[in-house]
C-alpha atoms as a PDB file:
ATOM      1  CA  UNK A   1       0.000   0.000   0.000  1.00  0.00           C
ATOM      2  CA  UNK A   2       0.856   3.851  -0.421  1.00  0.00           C
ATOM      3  CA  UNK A   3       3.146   4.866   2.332  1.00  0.00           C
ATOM      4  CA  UNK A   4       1.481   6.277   5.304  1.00  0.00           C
ATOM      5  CA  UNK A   5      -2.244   5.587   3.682  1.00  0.00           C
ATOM      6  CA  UNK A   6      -3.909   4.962   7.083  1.00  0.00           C
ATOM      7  CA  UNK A   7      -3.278   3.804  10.895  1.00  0.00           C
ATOM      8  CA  UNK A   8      -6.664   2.706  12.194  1.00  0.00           C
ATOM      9  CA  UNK A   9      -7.190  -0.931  13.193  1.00  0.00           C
ATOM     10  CA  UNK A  10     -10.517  -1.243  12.616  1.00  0.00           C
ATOM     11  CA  UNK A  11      -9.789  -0.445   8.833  1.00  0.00           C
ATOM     12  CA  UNK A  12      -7.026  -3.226   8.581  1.00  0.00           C
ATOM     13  CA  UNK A  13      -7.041  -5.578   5.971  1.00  0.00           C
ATOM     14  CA  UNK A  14     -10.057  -3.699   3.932  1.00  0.00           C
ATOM     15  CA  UNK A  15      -8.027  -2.548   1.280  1.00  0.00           C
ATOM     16  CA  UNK A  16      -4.785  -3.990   1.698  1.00  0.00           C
ATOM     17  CA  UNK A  17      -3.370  -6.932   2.993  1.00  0.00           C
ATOM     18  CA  UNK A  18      -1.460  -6.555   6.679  1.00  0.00           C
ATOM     19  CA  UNK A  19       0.099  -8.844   9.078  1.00  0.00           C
ATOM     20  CA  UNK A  20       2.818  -9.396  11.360  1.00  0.00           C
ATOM     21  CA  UNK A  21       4.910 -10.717   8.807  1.00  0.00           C
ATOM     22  CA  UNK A  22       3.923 -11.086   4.864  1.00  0.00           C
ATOM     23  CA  UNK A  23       6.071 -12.367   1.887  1.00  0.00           C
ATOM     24  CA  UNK A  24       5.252 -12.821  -1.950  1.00  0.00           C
ATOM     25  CA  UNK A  25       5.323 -14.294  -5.043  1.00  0.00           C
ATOM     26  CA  UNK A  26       3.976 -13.623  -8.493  1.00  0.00           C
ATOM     27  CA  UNK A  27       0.567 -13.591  -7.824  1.00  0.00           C
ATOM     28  CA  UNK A  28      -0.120 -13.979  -3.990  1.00  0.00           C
ATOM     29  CA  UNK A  29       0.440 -12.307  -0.783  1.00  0.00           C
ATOM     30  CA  UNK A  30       0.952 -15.053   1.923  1.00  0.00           C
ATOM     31  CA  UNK A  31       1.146 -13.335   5.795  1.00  0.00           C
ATOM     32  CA  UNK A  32      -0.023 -13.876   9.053  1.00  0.00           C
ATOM     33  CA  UNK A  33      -2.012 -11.435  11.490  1.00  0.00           C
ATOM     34  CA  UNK A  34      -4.975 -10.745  13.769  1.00  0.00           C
ATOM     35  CA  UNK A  35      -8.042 -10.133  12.795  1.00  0.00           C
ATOM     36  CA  UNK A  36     -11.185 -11.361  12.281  1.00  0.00           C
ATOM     37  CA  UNK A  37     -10.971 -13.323   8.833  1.00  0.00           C
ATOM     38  CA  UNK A  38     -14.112 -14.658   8.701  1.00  0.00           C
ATOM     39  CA  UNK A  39     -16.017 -11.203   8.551  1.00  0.00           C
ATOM     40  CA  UNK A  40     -16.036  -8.310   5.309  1.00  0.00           C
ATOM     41  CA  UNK A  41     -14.649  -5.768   7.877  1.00  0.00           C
ATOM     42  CA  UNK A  42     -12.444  -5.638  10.104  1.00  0.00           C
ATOM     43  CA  UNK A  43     -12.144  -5.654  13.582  1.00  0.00           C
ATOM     44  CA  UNK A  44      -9.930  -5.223  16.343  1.00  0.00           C
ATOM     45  CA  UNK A  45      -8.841  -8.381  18.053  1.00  0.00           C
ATOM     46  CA  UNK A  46      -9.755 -11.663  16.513  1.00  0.00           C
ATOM     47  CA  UNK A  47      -7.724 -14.829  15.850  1.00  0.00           C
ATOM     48  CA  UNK A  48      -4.158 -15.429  14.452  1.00  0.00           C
ATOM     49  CA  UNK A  49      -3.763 -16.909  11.560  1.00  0.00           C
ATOM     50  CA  UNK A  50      -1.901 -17.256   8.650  1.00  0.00           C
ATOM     51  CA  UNK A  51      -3.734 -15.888   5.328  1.00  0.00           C
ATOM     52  CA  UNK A  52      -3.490 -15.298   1.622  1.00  0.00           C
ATOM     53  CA  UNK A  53      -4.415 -13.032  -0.839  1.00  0.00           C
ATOM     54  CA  UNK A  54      -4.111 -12.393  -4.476  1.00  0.00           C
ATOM     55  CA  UNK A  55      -2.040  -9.536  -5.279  1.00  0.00           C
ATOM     56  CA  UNK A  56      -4.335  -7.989  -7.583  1.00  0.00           C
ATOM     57  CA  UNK A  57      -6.760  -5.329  -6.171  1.00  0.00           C
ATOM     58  CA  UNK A  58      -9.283  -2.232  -8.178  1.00  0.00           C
ATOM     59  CA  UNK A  59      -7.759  -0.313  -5.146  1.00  0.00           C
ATOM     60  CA  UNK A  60      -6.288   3.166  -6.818  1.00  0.00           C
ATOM     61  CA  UNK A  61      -2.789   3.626  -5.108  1.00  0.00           C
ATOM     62  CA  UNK A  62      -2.639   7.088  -5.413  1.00  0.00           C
ATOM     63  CA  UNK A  63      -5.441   8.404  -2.731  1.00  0.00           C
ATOM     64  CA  UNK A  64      -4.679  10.245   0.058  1.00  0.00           C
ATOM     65  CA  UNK A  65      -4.624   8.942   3.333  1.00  0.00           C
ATOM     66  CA  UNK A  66      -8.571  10.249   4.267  1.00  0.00           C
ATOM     67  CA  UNK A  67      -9.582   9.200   0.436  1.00  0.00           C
ATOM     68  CA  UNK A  68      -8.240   5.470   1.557  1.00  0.00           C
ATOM     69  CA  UNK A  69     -10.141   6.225   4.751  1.00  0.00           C
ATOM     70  CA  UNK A  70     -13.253   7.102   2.908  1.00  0.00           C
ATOM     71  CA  UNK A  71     -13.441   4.404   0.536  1.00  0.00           C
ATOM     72  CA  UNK A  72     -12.401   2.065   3.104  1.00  0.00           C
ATOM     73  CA  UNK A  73     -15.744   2.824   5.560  1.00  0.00           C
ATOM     74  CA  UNK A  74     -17.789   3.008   2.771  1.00  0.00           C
ATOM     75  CA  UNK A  75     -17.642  -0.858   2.399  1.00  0.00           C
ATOM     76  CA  UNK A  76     -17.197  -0.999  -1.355  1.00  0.00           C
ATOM     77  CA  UNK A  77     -13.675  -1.802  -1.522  1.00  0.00           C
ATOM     78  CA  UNK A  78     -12.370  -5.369   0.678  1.00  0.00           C
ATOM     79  CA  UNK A  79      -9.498  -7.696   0.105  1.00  0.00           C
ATOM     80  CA  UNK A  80     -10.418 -11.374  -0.138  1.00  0.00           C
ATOM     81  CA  UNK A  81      -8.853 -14.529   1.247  1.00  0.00           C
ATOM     82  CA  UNK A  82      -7.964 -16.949  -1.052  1.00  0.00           C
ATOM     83  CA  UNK A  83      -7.430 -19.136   2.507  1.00  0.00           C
ATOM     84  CA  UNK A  84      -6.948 -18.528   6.152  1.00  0.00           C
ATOM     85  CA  UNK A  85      -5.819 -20.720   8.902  1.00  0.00           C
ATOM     86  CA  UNK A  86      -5.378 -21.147  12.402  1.00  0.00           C
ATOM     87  CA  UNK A  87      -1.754 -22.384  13.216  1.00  0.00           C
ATOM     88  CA  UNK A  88      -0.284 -23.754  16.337  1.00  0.00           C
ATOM     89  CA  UNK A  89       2.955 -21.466  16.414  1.00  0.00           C
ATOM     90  CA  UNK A  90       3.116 -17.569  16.436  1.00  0.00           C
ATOM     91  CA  UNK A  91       4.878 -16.556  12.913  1.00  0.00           C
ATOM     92  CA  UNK A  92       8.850 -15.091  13.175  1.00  0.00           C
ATOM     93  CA  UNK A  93      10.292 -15.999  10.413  1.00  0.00           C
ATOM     94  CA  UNK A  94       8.428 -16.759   6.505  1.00  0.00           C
ATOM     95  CA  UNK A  95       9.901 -17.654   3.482  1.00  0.00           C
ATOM     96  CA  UNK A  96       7.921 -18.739   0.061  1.00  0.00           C
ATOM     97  CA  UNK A  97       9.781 -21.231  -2.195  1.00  0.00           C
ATOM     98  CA  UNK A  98       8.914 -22.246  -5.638  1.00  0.00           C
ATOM     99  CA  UNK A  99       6.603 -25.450  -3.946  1.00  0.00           C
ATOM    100  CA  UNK A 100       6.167 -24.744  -0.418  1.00  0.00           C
ATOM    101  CA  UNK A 101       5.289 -21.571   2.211  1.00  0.00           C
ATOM    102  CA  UNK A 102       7.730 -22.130   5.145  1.00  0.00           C
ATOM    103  CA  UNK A 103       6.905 -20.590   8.442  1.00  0.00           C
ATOM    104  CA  UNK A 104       8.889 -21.309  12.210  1.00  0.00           C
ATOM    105  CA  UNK A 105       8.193 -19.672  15.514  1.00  0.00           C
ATOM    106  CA  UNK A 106       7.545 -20.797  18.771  1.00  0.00           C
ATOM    107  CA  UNK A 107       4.742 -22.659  19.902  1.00  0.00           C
ATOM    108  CA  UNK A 108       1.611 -21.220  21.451  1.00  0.00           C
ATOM    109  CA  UNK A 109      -0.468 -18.465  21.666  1.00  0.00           C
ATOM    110  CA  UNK A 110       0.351 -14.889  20.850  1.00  0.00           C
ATOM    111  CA  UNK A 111       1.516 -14.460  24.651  1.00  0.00           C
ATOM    112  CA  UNK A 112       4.821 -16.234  24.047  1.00  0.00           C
ATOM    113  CA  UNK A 113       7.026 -16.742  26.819  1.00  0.00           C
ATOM    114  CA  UNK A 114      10.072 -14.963  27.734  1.00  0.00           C
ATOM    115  CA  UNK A 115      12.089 -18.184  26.915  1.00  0.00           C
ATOM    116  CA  UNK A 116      10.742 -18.710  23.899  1.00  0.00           C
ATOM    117  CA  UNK A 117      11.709 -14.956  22.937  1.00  0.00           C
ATOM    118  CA  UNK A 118      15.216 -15.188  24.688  1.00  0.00           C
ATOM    119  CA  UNK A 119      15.620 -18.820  22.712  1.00  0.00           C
ATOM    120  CA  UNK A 120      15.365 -20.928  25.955  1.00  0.00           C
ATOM    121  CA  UNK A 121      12.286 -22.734  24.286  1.00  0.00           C
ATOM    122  CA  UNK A 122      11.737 -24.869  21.598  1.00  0.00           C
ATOM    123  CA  UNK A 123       9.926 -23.492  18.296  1.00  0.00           C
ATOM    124  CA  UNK A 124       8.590 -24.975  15.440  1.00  0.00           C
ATOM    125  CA  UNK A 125       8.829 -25.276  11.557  1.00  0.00           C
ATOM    126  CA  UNK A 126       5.749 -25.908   9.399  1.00  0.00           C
ATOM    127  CA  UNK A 127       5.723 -26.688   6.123  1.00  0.00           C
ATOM    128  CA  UNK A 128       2.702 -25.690   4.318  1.00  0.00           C
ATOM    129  CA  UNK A 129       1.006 -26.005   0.738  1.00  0.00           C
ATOM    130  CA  UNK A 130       0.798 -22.465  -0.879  1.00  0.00           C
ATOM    131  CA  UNK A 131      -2.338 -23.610  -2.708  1.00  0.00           C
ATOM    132  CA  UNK A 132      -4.704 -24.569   0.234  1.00  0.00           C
ATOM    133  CA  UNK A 133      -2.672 -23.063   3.505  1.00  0.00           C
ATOM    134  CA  UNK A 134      -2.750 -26.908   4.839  1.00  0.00           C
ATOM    135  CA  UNK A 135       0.111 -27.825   6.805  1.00  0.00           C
ATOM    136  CA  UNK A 136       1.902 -30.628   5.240  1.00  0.00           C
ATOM    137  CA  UNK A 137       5.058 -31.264   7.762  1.00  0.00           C
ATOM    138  CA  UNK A 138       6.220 -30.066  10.919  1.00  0.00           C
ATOM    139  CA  UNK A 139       9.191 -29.792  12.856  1.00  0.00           C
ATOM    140  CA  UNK A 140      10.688 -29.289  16.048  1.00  0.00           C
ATOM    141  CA  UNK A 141      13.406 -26.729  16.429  1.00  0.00           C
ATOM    142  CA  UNK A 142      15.407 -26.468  19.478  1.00  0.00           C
ATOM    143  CA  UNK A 143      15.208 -22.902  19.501  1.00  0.00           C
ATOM    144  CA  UNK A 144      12.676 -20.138  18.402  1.00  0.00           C
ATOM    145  CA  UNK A 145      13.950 -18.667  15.170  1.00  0.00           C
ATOM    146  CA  UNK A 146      15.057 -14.928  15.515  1.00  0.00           C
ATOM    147  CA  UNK A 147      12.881 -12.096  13.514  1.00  0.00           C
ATOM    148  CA  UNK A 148      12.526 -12.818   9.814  1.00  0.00           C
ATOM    149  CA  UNK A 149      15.827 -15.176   9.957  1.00  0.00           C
ATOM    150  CA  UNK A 150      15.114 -17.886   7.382  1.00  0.00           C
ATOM    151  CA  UNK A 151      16.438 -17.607   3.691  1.00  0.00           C
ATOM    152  CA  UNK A 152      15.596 -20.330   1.250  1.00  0.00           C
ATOM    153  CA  UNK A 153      19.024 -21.138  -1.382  1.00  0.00           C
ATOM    154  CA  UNK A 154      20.192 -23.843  -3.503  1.00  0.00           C
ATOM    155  CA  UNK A 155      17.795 -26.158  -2.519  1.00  0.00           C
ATOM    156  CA  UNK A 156      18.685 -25.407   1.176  1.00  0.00           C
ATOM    157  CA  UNK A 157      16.217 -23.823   4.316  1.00  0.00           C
ATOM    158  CA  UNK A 158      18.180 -21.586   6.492  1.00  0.00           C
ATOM    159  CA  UNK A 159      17.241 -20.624   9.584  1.00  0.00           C
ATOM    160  CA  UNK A 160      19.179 -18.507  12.707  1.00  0.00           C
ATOM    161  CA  UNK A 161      18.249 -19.345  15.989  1.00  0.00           C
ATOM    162  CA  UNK A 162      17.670 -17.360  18.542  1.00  0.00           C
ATOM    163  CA  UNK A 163      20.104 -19.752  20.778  1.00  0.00           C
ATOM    164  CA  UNK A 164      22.845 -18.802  18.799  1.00  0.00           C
ATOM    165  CA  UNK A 165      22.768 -21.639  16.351  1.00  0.00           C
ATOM    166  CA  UNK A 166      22.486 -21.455  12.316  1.00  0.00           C
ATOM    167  CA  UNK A 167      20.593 -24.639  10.912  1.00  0.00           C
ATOM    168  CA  UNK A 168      20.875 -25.874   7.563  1.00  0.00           C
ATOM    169  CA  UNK A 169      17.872 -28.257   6.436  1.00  0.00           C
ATOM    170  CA  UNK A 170      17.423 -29.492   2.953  1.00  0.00           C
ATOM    171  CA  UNK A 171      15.786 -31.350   0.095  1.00  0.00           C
ATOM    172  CA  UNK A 172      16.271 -34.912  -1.080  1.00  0.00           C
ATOM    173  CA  UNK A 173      16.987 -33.006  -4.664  1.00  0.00           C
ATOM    174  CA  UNK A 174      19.839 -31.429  -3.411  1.00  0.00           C
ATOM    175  CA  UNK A 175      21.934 -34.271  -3.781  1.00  0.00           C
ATOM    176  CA  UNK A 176      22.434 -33.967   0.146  1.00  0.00           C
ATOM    177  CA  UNK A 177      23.332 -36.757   1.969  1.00  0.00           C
ATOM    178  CA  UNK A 178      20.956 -37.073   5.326  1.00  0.00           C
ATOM    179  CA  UNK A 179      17.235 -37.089   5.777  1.00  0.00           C
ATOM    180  CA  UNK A 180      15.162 -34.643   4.394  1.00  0.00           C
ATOM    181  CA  UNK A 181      14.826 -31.353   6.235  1.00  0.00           C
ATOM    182  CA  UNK A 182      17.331 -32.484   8.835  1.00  0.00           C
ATOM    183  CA  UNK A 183      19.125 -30.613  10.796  1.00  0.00           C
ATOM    184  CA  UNK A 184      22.791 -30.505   9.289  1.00  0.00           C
ATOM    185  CA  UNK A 185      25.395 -32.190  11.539  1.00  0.00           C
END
């Protein structure tokens, strides 16, 4: 969206797409946020869950912050989910390959722990299918993944931990020995 176009939470996700975290490809925004995904306007509060959208939108991107305001209460204009879904791990770190959506945080609720923020708790990484938002693996992590620290390269996951440690997982194409998405010894 246009930088600045509008602050209010009870306007989120109307006209544009918002979340804690949001990546892309060619045709989709994929993020996850809080709000209430089931209804045409938003609300503060709601559930967390991970979301996508297509890219394309009839919203002009050249308003002015009250014009976005405007059109936004007037109810004509609203994004729409191509999928949204509960998850049982609070989003840090997102990264869209050319098959998969990966996402790893820690586990729980939005109040996550102190040790889970300070890396003295175990995370989790999900694999899930871009098409459909169902979760096809998961995996334990020994350590909540810092903010936004996974890359995807080469056929290889990345991911920095917020223990300190850098893991390495990768795909049987890779030509790799070891299992899968294991973690490199």
């Amino acid at each position: 969206p246009p930088q600045g176009a509008f602050y209010d939470l009870r306007l989120s996700r109307v006209l544009f797409p918002s979340g804690r975290i949001l990546v892309e490809d060619e045709q989709t925004i994929y993020g996850f946020g809080q709000n209430r995904y089931d209804r045409p306007v938003a609300e503060p509060g709601g559930q967390w869950a991970l979301f996508a959208v297509p890219k394309d939108s009839d919203v002009p991107l050249d308003l002015t912050a009250r014009e976005y305001r405007t059109l936004a209460l007037g109810g004509k204009q609203s994004i729409s989910f191509r999928w949204w879904k509960p998850i049982p791990i609070q989003v840090r770190a997102m990264v869209r390959t050319e098959d998969l959506l990966f996402v790893a945080g820690p586990l729980g609720s939005a109040s996550t722990s102190q040790e889970a923020l300070a890396g003295q708790a175990e995370g989790a990484l999900l694999a899930i299918a871009p098409d459909d938002g169902r979760v096809l693996t998961e995996m334990r992590l020994p350590s909540t993944p810092v903010w936004d620290g996974m890359a995807a390269a080469g056929s290889n996951l990345f991911l920095s931990l917020a223990d300190g440690q850098v893991v390495c997982l990768w795909s049987v194409d890779s030509g790799r020995p070891g299992t899968p998405l294991s973690t490199a010894a």
